[in-house]
C-alpha atoms as a PDB file:
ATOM      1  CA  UNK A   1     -62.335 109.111 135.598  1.00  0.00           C
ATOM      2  CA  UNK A   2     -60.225 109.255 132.481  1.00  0.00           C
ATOM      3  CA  UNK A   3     -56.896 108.835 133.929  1.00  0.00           C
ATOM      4  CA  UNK A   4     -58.275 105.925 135.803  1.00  0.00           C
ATOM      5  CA  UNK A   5     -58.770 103.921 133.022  1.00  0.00           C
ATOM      6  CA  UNK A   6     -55.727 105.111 131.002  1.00  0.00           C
ATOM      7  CA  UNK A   7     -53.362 104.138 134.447  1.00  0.00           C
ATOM      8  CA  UNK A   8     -55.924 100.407 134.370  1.00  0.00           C
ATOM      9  CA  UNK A   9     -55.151 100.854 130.506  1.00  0.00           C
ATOM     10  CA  UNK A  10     -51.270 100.672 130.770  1.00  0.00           C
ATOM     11  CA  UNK A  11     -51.441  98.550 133.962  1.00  0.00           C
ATOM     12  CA  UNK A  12     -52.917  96.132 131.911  1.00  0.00           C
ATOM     13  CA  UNK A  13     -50.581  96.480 128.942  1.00  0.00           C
ATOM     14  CA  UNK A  14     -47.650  95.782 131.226  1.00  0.00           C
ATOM     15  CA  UNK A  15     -49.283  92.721 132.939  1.00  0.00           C
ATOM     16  CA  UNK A  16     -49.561  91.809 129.090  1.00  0.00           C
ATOM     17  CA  UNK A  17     -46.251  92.255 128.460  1.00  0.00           C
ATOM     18  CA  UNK A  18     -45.213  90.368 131.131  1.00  0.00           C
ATOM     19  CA  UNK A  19     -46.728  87.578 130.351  1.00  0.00           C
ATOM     20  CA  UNK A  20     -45.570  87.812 127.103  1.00  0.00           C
ATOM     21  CA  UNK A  21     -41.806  87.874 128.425  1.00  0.00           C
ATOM     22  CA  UNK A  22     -43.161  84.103 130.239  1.00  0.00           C
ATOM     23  CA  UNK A  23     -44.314  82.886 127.045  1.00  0.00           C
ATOM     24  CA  UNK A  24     -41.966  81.249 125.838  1.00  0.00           C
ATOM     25  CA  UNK A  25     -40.450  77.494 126.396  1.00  0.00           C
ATOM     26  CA  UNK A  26     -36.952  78.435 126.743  1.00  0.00           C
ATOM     27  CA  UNK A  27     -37.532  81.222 128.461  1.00  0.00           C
ATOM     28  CA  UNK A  28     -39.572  79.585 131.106  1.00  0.00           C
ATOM     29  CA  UNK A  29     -36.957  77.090 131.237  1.00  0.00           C
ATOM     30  CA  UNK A  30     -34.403  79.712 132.298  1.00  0.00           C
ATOM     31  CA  UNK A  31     -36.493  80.648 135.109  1.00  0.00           C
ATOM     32  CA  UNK A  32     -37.254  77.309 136.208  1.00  0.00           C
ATOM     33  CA  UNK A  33     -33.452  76.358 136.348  1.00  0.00           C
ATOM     34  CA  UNK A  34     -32.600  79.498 138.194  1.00  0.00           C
ATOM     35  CA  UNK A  35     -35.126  78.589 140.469  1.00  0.00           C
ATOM     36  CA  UNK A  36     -32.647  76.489 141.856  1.00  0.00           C
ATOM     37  CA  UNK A  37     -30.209  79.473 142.991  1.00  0.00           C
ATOM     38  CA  UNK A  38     -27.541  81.293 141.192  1.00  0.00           C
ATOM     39  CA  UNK A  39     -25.675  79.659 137.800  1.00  0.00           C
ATOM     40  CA  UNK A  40     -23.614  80.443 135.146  1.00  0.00           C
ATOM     41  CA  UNK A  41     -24.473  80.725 131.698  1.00  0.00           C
ATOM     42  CA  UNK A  42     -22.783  77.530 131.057  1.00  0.00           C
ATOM     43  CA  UNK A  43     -24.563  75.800 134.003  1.00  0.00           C
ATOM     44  CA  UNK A  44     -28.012  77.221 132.620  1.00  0.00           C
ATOM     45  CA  UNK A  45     -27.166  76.373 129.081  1.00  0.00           C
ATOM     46  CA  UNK A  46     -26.283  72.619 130.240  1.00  0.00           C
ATOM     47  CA  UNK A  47     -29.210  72.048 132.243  1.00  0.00           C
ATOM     48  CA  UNK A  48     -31.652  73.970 129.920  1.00  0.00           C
ATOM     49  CA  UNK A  49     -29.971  71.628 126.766  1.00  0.00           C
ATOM     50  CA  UNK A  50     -29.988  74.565 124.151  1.00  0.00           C
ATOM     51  CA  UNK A  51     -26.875  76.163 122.786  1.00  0.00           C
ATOM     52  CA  UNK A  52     -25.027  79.231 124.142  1.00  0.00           C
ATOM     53  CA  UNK A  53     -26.401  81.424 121.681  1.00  0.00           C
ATOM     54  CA  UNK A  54     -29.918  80.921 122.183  1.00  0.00           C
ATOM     55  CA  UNK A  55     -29.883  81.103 125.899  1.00  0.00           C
ATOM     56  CA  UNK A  56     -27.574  84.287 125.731  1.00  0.00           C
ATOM     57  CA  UNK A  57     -30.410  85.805 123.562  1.00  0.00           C
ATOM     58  CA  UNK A  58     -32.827  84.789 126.196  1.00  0.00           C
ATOM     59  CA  UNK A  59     -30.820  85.869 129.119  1.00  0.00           C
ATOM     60  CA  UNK A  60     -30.613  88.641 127.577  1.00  0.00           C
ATOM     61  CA  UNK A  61     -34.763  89.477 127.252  1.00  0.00           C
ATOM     62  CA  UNK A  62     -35.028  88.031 130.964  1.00  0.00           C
ATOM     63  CA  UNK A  63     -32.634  91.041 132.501  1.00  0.00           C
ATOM     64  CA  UNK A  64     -34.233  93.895 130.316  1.00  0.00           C
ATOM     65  CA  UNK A  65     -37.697  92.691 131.460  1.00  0.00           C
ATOM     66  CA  UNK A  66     -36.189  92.733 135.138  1.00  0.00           C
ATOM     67  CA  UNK A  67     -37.191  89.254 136.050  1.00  0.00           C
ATOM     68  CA  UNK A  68     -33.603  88.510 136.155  1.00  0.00           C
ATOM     69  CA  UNK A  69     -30.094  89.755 137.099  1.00  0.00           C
ATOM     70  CA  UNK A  70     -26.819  89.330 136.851  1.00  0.00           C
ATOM     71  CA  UNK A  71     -22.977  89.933 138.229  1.00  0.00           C
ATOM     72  CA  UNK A  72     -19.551  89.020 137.132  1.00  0.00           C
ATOM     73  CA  UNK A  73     -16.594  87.334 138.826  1.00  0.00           C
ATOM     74  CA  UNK A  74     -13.765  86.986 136.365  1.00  0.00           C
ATOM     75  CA  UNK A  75     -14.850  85.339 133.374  1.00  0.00           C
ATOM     76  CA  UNK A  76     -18.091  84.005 134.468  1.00  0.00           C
ATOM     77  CA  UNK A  77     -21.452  85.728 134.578  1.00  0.00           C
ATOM     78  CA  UNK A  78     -23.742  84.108 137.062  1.00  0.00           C
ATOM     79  CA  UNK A  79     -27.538  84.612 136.785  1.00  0.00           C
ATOM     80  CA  UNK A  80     -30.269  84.664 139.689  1.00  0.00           C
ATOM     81  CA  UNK A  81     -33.680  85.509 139.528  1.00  0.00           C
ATOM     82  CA  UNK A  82     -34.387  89.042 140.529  1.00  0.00           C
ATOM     83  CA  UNK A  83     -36.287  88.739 143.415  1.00  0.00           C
ATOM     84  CA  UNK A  84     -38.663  86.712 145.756  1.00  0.00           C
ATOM     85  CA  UNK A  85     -41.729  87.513 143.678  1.00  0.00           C
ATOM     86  CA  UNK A  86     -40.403  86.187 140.421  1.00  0.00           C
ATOM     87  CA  UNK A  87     -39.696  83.146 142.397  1.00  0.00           C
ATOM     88  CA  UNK A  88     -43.066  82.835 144.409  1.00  0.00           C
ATOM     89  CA  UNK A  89     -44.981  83.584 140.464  1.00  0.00           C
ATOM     90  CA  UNK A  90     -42.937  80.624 139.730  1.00  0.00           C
ATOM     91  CA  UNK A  91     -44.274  78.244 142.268  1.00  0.00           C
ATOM     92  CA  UNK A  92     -47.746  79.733 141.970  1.00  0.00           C
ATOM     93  CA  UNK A  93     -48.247  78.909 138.333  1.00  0.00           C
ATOM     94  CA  UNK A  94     -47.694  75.271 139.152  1.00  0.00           C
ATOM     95  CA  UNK A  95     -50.552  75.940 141.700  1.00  0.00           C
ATOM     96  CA  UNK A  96     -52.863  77.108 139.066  1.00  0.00           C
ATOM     97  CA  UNK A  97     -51.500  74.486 136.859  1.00  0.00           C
ATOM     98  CA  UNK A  98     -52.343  71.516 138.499  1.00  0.00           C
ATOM     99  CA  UNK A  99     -55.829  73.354 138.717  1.00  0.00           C
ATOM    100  CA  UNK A 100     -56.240  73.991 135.156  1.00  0.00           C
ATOM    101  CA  UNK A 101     -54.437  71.626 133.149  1.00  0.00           C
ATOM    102  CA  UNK A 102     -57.227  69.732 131.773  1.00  0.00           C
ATOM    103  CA  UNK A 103     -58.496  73.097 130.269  1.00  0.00           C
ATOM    104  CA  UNK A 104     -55.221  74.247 129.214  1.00  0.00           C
ATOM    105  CA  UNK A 105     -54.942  70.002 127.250  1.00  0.00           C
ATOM    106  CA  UNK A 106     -58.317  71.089 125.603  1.00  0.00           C
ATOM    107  CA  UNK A 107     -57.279  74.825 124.506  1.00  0.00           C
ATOM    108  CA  UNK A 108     -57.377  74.978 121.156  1.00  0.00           C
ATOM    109  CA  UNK A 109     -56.947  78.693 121.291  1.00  0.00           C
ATOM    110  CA  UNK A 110     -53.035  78.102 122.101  1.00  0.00           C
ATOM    111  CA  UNK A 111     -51.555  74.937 120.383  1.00  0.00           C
ATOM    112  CA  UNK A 112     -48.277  73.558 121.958  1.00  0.00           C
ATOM    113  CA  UNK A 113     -46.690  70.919 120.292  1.00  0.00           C
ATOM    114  CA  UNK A 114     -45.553  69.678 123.595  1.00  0.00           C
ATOM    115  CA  UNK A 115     -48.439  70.010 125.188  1.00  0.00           C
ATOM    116  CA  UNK A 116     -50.208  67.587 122.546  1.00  0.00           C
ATOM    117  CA  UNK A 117     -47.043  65.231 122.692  1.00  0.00           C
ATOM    118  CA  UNK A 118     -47.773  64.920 126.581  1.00  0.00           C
ATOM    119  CA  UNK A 119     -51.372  64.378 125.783  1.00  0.00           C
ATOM    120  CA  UNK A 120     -51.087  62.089 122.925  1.00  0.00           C
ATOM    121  CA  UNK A 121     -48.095  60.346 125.913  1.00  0.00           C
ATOM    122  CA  UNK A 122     -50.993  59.885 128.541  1.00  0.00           C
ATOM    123  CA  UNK A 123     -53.268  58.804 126.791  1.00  0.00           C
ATOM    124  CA  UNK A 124     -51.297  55.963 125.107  1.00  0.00           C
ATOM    125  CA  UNK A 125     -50.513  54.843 128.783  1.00  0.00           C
ATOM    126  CA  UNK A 126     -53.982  55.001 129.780  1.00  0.00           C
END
């Protein structure tokens, strides 16, 4: 019974740790971009609109975490998302999002500036 809850104990850690890894704008905004098929760095770091060296930092925390990967051809280094499940946790979160977004304006447990500049947006236009 021990080792049950010591394997539920680090199964739960690295769920944690995961989401950890997704918490975080830019990162996020990696994933989302990629979500579009393969780019280079430069592609991401247009589309994303940060500079080189943050994304490459990023990029970086995204292929030790293994959601995603890389390859080279010549100079370039174009970047995918690992697999199908990375992209399918993608498209699910804006599932639950759409659910739970009224919640998630109300949280004040996890302030976002950008989610309050959204709110404060919507509610001007309402």
């Amino acid at each position: 019974m021990s080792d049950n809850i010591s394997i539920n104990i680090q199964r739960l850690s690295l769920k944690a740790k995961l989401f950890r890894g997704l918490a975080d704008t830019t990162r996020l905004s990696i994933l989302e971009c990629l979500r579009g098929g393969e780019k280079t760095t430069s592609e991401i770091v247009k589309e994303t609109s940060q500079n080189q060296s943050n994304i490459s930092n990023h990029l970086s925390c995204l292929l030790d975490c293994g959601l995603v990967r890389n390859r080279r051809e010549g100079k370039n280094v174009f970047y995918k998302l690992n697999n199908e499940q990375v992209a399918r946790l993608l498209k699910e979160s804006d599932s639950v999002l759409t659910e739970i977004i009224s919640g998630l304006y109300n949280c004040v447990n996890y302030n976002n500036d950008s989610l309050v500049d959204i709110k404060k947006k919507k509610e001007n236009t309402n």
